[in-house]
Protein backbone atom coordinates (compact mmCIF):
# COMPACT_ATOMS: atom_id res chain seq x y z
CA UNK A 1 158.91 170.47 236.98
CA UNK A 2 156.24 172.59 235.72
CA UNK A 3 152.64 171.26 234.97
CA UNK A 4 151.47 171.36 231.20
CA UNK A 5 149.36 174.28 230.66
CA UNK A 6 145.75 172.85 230.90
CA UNK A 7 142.92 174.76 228.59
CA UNK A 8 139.86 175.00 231.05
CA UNK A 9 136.89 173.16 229.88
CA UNK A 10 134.42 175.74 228.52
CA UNK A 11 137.39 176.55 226.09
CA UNK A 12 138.11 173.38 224.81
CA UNK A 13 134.57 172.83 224.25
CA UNK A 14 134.30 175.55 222.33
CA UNK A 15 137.16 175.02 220.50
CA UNK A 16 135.43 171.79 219.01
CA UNK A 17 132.45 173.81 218.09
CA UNK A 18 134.55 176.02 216.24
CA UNK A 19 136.17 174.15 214.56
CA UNK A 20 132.66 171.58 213.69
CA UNK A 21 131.32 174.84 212.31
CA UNK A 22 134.30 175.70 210.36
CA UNK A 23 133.38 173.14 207.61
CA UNK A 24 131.23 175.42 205.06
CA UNK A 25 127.37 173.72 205.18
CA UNK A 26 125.79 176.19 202.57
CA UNK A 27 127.13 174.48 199.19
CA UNK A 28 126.10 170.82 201.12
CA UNK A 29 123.00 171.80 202.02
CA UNK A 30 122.29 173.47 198.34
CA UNK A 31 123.64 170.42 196.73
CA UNK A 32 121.97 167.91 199.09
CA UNK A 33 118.53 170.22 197.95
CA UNK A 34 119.33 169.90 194.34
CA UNK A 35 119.89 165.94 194.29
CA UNK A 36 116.08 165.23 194.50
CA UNK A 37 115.64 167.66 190.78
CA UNK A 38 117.82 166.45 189.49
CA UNK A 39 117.02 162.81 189.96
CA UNK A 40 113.47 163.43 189.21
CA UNK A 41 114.93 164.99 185.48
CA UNK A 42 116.60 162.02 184.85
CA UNK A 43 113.76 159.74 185.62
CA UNK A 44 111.71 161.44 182.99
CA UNK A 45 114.22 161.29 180.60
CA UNK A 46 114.59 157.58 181.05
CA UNK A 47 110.93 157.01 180.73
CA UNK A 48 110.65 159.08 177.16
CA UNK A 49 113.56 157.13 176.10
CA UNK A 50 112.29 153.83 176.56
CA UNK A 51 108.90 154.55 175.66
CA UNK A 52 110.61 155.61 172.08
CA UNK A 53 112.10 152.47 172.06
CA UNK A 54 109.40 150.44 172.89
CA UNK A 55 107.99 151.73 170.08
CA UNK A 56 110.14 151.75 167.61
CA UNK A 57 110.78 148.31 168.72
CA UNK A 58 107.15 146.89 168.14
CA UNK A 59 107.24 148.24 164.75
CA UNK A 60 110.70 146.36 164.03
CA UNK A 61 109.09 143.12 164.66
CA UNK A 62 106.39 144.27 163.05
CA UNK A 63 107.72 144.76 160.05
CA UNK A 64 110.30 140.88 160.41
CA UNK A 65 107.08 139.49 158.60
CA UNK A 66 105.44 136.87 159.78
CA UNK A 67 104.91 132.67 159.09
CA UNK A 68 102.90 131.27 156.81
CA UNK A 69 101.64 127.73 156.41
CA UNK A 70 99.49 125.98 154.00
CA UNK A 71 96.63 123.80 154.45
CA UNK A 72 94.63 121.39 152.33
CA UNK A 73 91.35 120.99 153.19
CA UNK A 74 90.03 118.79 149.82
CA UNK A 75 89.77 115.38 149.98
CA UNK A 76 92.91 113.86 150.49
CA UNK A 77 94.09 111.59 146.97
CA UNK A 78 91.17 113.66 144.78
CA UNK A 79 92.64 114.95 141.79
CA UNK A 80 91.52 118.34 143.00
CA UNK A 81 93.86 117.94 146.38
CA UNK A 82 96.69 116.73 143.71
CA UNK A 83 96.72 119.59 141.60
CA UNK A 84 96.98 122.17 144.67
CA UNK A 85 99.71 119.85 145.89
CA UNK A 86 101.77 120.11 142.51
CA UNK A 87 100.77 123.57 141.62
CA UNK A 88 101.43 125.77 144.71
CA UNK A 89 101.92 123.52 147.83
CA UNK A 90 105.11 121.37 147.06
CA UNK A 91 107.02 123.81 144.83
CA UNK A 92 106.36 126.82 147.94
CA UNK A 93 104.74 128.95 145.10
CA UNK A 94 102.02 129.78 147.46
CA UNK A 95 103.95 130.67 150.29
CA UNK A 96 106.07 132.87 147.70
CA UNK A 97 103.34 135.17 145.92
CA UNK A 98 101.52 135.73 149.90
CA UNK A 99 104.96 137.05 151.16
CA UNK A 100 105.98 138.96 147.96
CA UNK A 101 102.04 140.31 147.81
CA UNK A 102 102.61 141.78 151.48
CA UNK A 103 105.77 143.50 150.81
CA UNK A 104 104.02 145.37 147.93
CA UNK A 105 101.02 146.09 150.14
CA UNK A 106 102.79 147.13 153.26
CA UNK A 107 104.98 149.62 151.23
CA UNK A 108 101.73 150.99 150.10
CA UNK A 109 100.32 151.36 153.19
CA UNK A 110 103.48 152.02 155.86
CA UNK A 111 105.92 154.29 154.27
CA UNK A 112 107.15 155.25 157.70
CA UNK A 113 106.62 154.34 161.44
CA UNK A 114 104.07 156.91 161.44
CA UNK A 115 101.24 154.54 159.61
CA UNK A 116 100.12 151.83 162.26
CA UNK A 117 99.93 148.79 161.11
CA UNK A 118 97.71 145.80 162.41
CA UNK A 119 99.82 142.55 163.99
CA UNK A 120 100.16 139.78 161.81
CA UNK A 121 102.52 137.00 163.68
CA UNK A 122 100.79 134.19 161.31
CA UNK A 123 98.70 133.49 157.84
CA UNK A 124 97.10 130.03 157.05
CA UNK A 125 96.54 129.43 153.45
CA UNK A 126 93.74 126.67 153.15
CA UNK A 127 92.49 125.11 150.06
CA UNK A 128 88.73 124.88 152.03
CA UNK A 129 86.48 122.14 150.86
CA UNK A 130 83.15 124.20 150.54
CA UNK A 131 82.26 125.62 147.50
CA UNK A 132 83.69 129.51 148.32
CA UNK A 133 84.19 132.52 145.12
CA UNK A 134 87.84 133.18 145.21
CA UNK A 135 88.78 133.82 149.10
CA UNK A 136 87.58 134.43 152.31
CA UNK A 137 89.67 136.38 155.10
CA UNK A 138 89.36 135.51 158.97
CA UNK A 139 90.99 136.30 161.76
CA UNK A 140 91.25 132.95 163.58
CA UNK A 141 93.53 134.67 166.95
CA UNK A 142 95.07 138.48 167.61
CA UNK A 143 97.84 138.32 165.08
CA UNK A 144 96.59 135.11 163.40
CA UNK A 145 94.69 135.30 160.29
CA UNK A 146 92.81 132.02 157.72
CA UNK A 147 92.58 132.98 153.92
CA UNK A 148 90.75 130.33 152.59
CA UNK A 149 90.50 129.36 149.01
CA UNK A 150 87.22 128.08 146.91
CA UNK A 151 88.47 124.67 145.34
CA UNK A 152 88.11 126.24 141.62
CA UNK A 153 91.91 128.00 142.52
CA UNK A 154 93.01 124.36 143.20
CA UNK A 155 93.54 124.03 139.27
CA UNK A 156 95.08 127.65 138.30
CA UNK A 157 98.11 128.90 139.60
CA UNK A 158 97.50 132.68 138.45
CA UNK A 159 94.28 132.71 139.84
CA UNK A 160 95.21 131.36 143.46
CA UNK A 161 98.47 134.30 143.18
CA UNK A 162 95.67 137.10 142.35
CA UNK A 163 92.87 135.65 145.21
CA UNK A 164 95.95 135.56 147.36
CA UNK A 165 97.05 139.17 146.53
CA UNK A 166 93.72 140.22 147.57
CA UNK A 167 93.47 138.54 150.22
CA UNK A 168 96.54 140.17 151.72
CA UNK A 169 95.64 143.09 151.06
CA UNK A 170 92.26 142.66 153.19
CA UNK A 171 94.66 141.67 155.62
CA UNK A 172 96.54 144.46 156.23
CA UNK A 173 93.65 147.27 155.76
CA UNK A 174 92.05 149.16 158.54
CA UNK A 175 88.58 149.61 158.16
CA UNK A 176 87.11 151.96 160.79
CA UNK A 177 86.07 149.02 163.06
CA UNK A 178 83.72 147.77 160.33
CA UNK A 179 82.44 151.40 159.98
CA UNK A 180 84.09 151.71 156.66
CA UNK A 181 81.82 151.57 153.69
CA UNK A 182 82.63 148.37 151.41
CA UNK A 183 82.61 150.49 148.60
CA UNK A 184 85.84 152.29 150.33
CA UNK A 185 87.34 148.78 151.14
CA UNK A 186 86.72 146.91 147.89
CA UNK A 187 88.15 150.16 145.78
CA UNK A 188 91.36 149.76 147.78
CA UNK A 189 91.66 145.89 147.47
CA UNK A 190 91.29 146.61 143.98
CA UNK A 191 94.01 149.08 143.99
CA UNK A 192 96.41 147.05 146.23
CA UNK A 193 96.09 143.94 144.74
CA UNK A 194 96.67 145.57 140.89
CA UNK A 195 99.67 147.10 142.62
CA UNK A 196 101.23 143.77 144.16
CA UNK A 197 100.74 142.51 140.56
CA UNK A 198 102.19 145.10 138.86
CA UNK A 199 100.00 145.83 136.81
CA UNK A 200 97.39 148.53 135.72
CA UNK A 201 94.34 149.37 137.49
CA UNK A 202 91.62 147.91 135.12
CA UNK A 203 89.48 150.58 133.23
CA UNK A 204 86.49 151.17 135.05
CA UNK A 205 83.55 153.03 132.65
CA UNK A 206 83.74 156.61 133.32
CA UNK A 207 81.83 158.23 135.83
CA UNK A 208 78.11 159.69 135.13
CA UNK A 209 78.09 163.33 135.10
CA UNK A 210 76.04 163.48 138.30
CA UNK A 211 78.86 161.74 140.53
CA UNK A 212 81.95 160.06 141.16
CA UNK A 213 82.30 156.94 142.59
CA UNK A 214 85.21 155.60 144.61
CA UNK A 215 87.12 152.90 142.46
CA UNK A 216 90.39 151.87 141.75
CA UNK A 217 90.76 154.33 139.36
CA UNK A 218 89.60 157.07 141.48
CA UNK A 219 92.27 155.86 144.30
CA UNK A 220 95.26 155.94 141.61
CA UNK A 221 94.66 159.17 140.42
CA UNK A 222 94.49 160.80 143.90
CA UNK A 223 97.77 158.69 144.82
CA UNK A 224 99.50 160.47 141.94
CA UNK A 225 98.19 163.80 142.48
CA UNK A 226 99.62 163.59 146.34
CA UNK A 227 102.05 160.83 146.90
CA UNK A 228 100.89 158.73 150.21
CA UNK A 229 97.69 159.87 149.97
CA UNK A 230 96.33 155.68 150.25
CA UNK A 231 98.47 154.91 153.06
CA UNK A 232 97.10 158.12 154.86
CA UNK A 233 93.35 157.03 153.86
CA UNK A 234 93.94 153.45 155.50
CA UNK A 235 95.40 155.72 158.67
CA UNK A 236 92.40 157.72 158.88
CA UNK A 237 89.99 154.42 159.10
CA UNK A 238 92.67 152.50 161.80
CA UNK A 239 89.47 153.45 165.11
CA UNK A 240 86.65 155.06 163.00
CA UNK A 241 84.95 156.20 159.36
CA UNK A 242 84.39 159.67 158.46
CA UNK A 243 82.50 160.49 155.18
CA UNK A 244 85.44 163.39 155.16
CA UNK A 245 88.50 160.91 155.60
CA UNK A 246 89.28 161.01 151.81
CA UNK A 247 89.27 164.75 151.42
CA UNK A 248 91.27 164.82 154.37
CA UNK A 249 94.13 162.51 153.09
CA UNK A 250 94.30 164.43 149.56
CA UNK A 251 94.50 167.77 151.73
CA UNK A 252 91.76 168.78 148.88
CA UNK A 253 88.55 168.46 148.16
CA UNK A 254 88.48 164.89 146.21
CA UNK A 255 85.94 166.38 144.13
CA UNK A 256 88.11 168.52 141.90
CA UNK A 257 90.08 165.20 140.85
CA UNK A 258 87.22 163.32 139.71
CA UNK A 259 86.34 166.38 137.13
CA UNK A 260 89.84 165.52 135.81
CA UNK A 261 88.55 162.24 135.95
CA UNK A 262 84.87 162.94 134.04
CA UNK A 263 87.61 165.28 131.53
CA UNK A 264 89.77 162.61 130.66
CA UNK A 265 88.37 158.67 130.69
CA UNK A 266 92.02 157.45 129.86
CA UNK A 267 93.96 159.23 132.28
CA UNK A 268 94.78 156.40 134.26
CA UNK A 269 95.40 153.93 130.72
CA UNK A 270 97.99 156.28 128.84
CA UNK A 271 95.84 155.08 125.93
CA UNK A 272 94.17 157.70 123.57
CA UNK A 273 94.23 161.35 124.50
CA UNK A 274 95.30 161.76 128.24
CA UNK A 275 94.64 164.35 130.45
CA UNK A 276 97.34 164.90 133.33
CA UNK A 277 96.18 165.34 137.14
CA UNK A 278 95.66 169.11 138.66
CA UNK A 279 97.67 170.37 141.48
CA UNK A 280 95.24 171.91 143.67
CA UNK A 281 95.49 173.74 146.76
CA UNK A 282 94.63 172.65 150.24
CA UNK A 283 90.71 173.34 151.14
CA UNK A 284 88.12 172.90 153.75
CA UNK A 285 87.62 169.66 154.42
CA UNK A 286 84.06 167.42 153.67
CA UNK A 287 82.77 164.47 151.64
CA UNK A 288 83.47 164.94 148.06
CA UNK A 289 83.20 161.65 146.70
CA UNK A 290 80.23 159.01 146.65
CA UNK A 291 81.07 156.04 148.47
């Protein structure tokens, strides 16, 4: 009986490293290289994509609104306290007008996710007890703002729905960290109020010949002559105040508009003879308009 043919050892062994290095190790090694790329891609495009929806996130809940509550500071049984009671507390007229005042505003001043807008998570409406001239706007926590009323609103509905109106409006407006000239900031409470109402800007007299101040009137006009041009203006004063911010948001010198407004005093009115706005083109930028 013959032995089974026996393969000496240094064949075998080889054998076995033949057939180890038969597996192909360049597409392995070339894929196992690649992994870390492509990894490092995906990673990136994670982070974009939830920074995008972060954001588009904080501006839904911005824009859910926010709670309101009302206050009564008067004395409580004075007829004073009564009448605010009947008139705008009980019936939710207040809480109505703030809330329809805001939707107005922040269409004015957000047309897109592009305009910033401030956080507002809760208003207090407060009939205050001191003597104040129609309201006063604080910001009593981040998010949380007081509008306080002067007891002489306690007795007028209209009047409390046009302080409140204004008072919204302060609300929502940037104004270059207090940089902002008042001028600037009154003009476009003015506007955004008459627009929550609306209602027409009231007729300011026409400008002197030597200037044009910023008013309501001023504000309209440029809004019509460039569509967005307020809510780009409130933008522009979110972190600072530049005397060229209003040229900057027409895309024209400002200056050209207010000789259309010197031309025609009831442009704005459509009463008497009425002189339409003039497209003009853009231009270097700079302060055009006395604030």
């Amino acid at each position: 009986m013959e032995a089974p043919l026996l393969l000496p050892i240094s064949t075998a062994s080889s054998c076995i490293e033949i057939a180890e290095g038969a597996v192909p190790s360049g597409p392995r090694a070339r894929s196992s290289s690649s992994m870390p790329s492509a990894q490092s891609f995906v990673l990136r495009v994670v982070t974009v994509v939830a920074v995008a929806c972060a954001s588009l996130f904080a501006q839904h809940e911005a824009g859910k609104g926010f709670a309101v509550s009302v206050a009564n500071d008067l004395p409580r049984g004075s007829a004073a306290a009564r009448r605010f009671d009947l008139l705008l507390v009980s019936n939710g007229r207040a809480e109505r007008a703030l809330l329809r005042a805001s939707r107005a505003v922040e269409r004015a001043l957000f047309p897109d996710p592009s305009f910033p807008r401030r956080q507002v998570r809760r208003v207090t409406v407060r009939m205050a007890a001191r003597n104040l001239t129609g309201a006063a706007v604080h910001s009593a926590a981040p998010g949380e703002y007081v509008v306080s009323l002067g007891p002489g609103l306690a007795s007028s509905a209209p009047a409390a729905e046009a302080a409140l109106r204004r008072a919204i409006a302060r609300v929502w407006l940037w104004d270059g960290r207090g940089a902002a000239p008042a001028r600037v900031t009154e003009s476009m409470v003015d506007y955004l109020a008459s627009a929550a109402a609306e209602v027409e800007v009231e007729v300011e007299a026409p400008p002197s010949a030597a200037g044009c101040g910023m008013s309501a009137r001023l504000l309209r006009l440029l809004e019509a002559r460039r569509e967005g041009f307020v809510a780009r203006l409130n933008r522009a004063m979110r972190d600072r105040w530049s005397d060229a911010a209003v040229d900057a948001a027409l895309g024209a010198p400002a200056r050209l508009a207010c000789h259309d407004q010197k031309k025609g005093a009831t442009a704005l009115t459509g009463r008497g003879t009425t002189t339409s706005p003039r497209r003009t083109p853009d231009a270097a930028r700079g302060s055009s308009v006395a604030t």
